[in-house]
Protein backbone atom coordinates (compact mmCIF):
# COMPACT_ATOMS: atom_id res chain seq x y z
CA UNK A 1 9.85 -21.87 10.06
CA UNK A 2 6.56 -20.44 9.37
CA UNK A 3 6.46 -16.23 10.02
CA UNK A 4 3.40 -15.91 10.85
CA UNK A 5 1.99 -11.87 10.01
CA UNK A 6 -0.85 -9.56 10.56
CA UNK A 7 -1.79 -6.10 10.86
CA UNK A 8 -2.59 -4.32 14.21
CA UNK A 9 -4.56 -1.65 15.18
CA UNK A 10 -2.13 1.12 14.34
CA UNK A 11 -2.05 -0.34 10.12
CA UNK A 12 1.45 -1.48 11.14
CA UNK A 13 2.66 -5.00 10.40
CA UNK A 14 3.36 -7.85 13.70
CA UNK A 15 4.67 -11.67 13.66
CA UNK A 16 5.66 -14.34 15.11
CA UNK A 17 7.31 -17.54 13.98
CA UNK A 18 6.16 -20.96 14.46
CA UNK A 19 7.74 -24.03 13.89
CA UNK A 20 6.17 -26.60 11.17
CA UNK A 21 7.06 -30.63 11.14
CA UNK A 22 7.19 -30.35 6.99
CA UNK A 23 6.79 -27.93 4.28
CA UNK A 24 3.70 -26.79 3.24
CA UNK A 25 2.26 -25.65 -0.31
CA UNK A 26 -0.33 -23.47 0.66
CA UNK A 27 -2.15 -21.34 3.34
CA UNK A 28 -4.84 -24.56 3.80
CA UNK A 29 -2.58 -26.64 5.47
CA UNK A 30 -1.83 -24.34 8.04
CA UNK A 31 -3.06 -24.27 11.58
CA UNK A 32 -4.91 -21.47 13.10
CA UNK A 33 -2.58 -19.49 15.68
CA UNK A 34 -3.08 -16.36 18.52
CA UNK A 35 -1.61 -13.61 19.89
CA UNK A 36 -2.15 -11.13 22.53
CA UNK A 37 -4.60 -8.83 20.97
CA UNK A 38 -4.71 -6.05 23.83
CA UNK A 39 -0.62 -5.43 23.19
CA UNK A 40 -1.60 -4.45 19.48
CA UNK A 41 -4.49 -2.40 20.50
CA UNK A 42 -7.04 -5.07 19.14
CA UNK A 43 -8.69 -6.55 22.10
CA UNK A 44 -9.00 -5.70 25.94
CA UNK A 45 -6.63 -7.24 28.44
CA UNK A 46 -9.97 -9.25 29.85
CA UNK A 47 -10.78 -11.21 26.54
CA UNK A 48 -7.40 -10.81 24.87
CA UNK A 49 -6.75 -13.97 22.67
CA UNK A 50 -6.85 -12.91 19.18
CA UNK A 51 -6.82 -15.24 16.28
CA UNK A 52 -4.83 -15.75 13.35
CA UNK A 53 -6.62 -17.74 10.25
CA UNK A 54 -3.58 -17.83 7.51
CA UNK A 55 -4.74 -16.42 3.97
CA UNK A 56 -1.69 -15.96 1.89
CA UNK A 57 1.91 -17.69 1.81
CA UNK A 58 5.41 -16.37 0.30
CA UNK A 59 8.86 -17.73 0.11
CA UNK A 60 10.95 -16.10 2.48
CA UNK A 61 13.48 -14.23 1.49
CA UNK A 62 15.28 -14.05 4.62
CA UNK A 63 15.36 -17.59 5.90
CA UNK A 64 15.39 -19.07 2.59
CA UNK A 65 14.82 -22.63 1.97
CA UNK A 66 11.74 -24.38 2.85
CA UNK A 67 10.42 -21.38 5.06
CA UNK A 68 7.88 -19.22 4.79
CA UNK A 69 5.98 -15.68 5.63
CA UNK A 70 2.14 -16.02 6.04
CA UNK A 71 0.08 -13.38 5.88
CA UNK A 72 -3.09 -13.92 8.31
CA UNK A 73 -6.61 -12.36 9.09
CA UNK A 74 -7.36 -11.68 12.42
CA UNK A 75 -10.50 -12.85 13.98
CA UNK A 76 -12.02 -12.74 17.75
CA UNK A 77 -13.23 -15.34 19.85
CA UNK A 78 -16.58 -15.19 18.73
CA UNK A 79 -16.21 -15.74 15.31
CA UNK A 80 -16.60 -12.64 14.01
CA UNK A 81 -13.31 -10.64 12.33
CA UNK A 82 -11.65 -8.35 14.57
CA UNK A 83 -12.35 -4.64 13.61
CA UNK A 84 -9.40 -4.18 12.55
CA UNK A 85 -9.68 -6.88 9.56
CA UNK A 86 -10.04 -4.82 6.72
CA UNK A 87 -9.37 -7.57 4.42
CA UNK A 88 -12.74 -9.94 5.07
CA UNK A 89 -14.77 -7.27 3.54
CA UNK A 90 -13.12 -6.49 0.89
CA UNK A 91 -12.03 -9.87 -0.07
CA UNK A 92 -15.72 -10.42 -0.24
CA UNK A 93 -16.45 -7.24 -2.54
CA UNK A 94 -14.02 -8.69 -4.64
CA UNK A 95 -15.65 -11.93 -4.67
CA UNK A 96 -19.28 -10.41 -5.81
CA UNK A 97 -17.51 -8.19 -8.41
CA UNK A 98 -15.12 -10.90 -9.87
CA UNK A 99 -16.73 -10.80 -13.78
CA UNK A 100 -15.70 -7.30 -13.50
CA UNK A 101 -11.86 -8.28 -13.36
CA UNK A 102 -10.49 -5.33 -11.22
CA UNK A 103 -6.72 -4.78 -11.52
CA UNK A 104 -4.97 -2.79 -9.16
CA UNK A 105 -1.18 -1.34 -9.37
CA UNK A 106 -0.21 0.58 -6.37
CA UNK A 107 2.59 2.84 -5.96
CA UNK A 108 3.93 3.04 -2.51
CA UNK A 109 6.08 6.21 -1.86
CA UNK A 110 7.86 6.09 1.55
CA UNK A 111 10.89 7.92 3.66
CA UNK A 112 13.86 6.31 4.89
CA UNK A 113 14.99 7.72 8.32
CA UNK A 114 17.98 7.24 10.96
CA UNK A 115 17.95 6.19 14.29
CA UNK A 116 17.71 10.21 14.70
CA UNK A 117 14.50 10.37 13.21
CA UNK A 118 15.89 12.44 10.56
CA UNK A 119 15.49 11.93 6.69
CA UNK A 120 18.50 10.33 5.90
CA UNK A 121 21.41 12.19 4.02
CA UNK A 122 19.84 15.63 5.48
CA UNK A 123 22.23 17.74 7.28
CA UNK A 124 21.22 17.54 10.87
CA UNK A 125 18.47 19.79 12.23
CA UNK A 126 18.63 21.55 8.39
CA UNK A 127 17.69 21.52 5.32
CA UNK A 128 19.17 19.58 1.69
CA UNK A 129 18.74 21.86 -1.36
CA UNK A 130 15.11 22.32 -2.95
CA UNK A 131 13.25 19.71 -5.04
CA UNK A 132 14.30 19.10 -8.32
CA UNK A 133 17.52 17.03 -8.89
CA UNK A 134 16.38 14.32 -6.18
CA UNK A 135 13.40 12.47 -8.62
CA UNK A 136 14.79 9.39 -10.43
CA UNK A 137 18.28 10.40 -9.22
CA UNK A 138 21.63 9.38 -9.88
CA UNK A 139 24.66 10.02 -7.56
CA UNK A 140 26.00 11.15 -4.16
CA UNK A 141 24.05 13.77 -2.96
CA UNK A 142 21.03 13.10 -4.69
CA UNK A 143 20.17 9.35 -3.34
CA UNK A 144 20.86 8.36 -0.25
CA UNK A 145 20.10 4.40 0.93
CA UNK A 146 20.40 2.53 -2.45
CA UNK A 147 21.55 -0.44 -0.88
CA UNK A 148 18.39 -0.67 1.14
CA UNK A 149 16.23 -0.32 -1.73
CA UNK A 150 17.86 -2.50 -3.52
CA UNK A 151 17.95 -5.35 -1.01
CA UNK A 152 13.83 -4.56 -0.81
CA UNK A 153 13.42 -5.25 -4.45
CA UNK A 154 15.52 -8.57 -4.31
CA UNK A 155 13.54 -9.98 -1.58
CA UNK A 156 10.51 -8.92 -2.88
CA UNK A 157 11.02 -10.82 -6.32
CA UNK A 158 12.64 -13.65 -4.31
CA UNK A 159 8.99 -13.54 -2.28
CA UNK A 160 6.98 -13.52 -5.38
CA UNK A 161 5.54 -10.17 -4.99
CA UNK A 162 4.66 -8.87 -8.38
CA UNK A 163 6.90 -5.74 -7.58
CA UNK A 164 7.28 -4.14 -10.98
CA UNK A 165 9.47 -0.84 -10.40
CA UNK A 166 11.06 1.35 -7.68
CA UNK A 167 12.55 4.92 -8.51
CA UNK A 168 14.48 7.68 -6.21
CA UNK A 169 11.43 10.41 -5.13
CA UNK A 170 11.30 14.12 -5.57
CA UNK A 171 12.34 14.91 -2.05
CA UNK A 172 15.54 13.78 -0.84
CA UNK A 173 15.53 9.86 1.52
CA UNK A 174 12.19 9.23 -0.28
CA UNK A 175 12.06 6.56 -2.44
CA UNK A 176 8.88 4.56 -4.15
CA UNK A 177 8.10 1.15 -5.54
CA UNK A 178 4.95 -0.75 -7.38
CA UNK A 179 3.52 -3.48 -6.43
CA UNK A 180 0.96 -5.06 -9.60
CA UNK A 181 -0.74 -5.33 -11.73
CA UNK A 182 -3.14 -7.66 -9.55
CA UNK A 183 -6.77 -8.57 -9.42
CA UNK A 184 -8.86 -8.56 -7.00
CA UNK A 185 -7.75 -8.95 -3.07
CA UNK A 186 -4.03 -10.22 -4.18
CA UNK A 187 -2.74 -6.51 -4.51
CA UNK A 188 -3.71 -5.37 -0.85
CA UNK A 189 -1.89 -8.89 0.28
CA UNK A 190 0.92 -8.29 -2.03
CA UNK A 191 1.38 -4.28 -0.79
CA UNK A 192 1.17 -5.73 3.47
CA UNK A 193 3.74 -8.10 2.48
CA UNK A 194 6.33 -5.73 0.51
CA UNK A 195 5.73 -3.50 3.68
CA UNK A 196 6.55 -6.22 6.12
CA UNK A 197 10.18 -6.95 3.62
CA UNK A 198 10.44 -3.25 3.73
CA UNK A 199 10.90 -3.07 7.28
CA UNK A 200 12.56 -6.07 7.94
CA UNK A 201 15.21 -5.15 5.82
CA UNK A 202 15.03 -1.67 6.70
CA UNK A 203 15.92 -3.17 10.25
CA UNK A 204 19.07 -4.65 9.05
CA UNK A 205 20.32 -1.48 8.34
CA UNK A 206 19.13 -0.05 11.56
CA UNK A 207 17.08 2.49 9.40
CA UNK A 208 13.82 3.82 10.48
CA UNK A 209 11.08 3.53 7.51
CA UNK A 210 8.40 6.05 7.39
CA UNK A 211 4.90 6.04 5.74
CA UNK A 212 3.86 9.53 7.01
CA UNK A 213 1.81 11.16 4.25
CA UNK A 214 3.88 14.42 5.17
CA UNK A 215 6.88 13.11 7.00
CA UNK A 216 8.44 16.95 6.76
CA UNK A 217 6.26 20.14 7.17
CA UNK A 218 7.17 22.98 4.41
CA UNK A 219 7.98 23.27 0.59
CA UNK A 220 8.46 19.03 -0.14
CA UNK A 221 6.17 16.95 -1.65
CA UNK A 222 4.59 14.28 0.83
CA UNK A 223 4.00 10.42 0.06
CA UNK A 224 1.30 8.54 -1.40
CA UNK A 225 -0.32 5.61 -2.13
CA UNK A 226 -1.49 6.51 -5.83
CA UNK A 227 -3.89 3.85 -6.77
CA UNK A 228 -4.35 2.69 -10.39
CA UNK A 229 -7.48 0.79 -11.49
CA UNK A 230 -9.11 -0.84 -14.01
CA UNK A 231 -11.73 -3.34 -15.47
CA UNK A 232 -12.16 -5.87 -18.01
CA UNK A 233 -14.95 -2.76 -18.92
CA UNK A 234 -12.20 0.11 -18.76
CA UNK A 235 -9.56 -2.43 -21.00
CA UNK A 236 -11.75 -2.86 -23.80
CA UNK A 237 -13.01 -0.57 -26.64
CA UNK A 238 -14.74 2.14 -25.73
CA UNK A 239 -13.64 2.01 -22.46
CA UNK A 240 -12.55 5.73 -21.86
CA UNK A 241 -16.40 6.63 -21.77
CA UNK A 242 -16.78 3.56 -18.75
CA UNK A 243 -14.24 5.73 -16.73
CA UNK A 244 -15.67 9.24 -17.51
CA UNK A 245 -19.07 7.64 -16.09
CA UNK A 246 -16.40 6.03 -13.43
CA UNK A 247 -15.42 10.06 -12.47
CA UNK A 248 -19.57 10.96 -11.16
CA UNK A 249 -19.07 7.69 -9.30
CA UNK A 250 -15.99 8.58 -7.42
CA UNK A 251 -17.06 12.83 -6.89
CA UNK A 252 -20.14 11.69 -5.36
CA UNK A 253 -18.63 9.52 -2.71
CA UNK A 254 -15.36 11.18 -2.52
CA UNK A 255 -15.80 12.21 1.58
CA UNK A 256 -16.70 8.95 1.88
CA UNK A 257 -12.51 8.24 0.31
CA UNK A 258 -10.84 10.46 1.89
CA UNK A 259 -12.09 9.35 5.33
CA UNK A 260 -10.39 5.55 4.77
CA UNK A 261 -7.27 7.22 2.74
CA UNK A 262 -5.37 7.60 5.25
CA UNK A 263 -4.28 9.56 8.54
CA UNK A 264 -2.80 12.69 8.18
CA UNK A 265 -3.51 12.83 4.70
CA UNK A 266 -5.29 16.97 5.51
CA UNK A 267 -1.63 17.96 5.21
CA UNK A 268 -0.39 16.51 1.84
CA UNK A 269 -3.55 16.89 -0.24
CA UNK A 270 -3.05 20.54 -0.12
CA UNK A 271 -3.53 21.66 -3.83
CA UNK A 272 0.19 22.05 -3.98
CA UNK A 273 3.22 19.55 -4.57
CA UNK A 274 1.24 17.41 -7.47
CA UNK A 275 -1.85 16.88 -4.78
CA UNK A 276 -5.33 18.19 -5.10
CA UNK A 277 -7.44 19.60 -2.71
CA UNK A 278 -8.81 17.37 0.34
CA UNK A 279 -11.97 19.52 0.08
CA UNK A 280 -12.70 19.41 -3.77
CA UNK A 281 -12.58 16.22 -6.16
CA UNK A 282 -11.02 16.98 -9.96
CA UNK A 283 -10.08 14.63 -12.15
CA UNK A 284 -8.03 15.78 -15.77
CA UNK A 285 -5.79 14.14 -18.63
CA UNK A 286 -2.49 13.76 -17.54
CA UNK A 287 -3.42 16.36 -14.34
CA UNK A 288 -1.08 15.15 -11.57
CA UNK A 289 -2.67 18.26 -9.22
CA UNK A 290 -6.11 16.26 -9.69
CA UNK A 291 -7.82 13.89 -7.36
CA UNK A 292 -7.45 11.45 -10.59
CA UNK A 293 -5.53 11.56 -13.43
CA UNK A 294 -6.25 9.81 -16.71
CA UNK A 295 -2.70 9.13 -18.70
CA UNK A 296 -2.35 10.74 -21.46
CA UNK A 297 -2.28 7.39 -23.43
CA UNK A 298 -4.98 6.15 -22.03
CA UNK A 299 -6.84 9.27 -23.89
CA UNK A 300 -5.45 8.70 -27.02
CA UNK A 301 -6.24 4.69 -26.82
CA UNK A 302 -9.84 5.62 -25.81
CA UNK A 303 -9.50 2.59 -23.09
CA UNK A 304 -7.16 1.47 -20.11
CA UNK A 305 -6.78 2.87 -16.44
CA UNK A 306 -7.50 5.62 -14.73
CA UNK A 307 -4.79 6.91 -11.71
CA UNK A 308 -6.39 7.55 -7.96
CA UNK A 309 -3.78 10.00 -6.50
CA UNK A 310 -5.45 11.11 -3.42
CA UNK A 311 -4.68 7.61 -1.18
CA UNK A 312 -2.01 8.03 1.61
CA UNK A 313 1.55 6.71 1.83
CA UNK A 314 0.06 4.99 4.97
CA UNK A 315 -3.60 4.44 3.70
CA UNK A 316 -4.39 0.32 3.90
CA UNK A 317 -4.83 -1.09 0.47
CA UNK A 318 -7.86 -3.33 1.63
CA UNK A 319 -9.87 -0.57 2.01
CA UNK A 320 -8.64 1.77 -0.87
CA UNK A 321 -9.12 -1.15 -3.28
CA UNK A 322 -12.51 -2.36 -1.00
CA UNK A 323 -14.13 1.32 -1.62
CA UNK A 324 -12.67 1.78 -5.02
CA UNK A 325 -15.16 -1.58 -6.25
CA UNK A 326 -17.97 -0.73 -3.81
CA UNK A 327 -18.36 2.79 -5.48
CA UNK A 328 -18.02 2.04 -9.40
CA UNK A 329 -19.99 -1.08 -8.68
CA UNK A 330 -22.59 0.49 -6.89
CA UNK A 331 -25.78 2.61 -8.83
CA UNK A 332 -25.02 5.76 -10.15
């Protein structure tokens, strides 16, 4: 069994499974496949056929054995991708940029909801105490859903998805993981396919996973998508000055980012709960209220990565990572 998986107009993940005659060892031997695009919002009911060209393949952690999930592009009739392949592009940014050796590590913060539609382990219509003992908790009453987090990781590692941490978040049901260190295009495939396990488990549990950047109005801090970058440039000596030059890059386009960061994202980068302004671009050492922080390591090295905290929880990582190399790649 071959689950077949894209993603449809809304940035939320689809499939379908198809049946194969024998295994397969990579996305090459697969056969091109279709859905109805105009029930995902990605083509009108009169020319509806949408196509899916696989790209990616993963063990599956739910079937196990032999099958597989397979992460597709979507393309049109014509030939041409559909508009909302965000991947092509980028995969082809990467592709002119490869000597450069971009590594990406995203961290993707999300809330875990009941059928209710309230934050789990919230009394109902109310409120849980304030912020504070919830981040990298331990115990009842400051985690809630463990088990599904847990489950997420192991099926993620049993995938092969370089997932390299999860932690409890600082408001209550919120809960993050990282997915990399990868280069190039491999991270945004990696982060669609940790989202698809998400849910999938999430759905065993009958829980309700949310990537809204602000899932609760008021004093709690929202979800995001913090991006962290680097280059074979940024890794070697001297390469603290490459991302200070990096900084003018990124302030000068940084409407430009914030328009493909995500929906919603007006009401978490407020300036408050360790965002920055939508409006106003600041970077800092080790300034989590900036647009990007530079670790306080990285400072004292003089070379490494620099931290992108103004991405969305449900910003898509082709285009974060796709804009990220078009703007420090581009002329100054």
């Amino acid at each position: 069994m071959a689950e077949y998986i894209w993603i449809d107009a809304s940035s939320n993940v689809r499939s379908k499974t198809k049946t194969l005659q024998k295994p397969v060892s990579s996305a090459d031997e697969l056969p091109e496949w279709n859905f109805d695009g105009s029930s995902t919002g990605q083509a009108p009911g009169d020319n509806s056929d949408v196509y899916l060209r696989p790209v990616a393949l993963y063990p599956d952690p739910f079937r196990l054995g032999d099958n597989i999930l397979v992460l597709c592009e979507t393309w049109d009739s014509d030939g041409s991708p559909n508009k909302f392949n965000f991947r092509h592009e980028a995969a082809k940014l990467m592709q002119t940029h490869a000597d450069e050796h971009f590594w990406f590590g995203l961290e993707q913060e999300y809330t875990l909801l009941g059928p209710d539609g309230w934050p789990y382990g919230w009394p109902k219509g109310g409120f849980p105490g304030s912020q504070g003992p919830y981040y990298c908790g331990v115990g009842t009453n400051k985690v809630h859903c463990r088990d599904i987090v847990e489950a997420h990781y192991k099926a993620c590692l049993y995938a092969g998805v370089n997932i390299s941490g999860i932690n409890a978040e600082v408001m209550p049901a919120q809960w993050e993981y990282q997915v990399g260190p990868c280069e190039g295009i491999e991270l945004g495939d990696q982060l669609w396919i940790s989202r698809f396990i998400l849910c999938r488990v999430a759905e065993e549990f009958g829980a309700i996973i949310s990537f809204a950047p602000k899932p609760v109005p008021g004093d709690w801090n929202g979800a995001g998508l913090h991006s962290n970058v680097s280059t074979a440039s940024t890794r070697a000596e001297g390469g603290l000055k490459v991302i200070e030059a990096a900084m003018l890059k990124l302030e000068a386009r940084h409407s430009e980012h914030i328009a493909v960061y995500g929906e919603g994202n007006e009401d978490r980068l407020t300036g408050r709960h360790e965002t920055g302004n939508i409006d106003k671009f600041s970077w800092g050492v080790a300034d989590r209220g900036g647009s990007i922080r530079v670790p306080r390591q990285v400072a004292k090295d003089g070379k490494g990565y620099f931290e992108d905290r103004r991405p969305a929880s449900n910003a898509d990582p082709y285009q974060i990572t796709g804009i990220i190399v078009e703007t420090l790649c581009g002329s100054s």
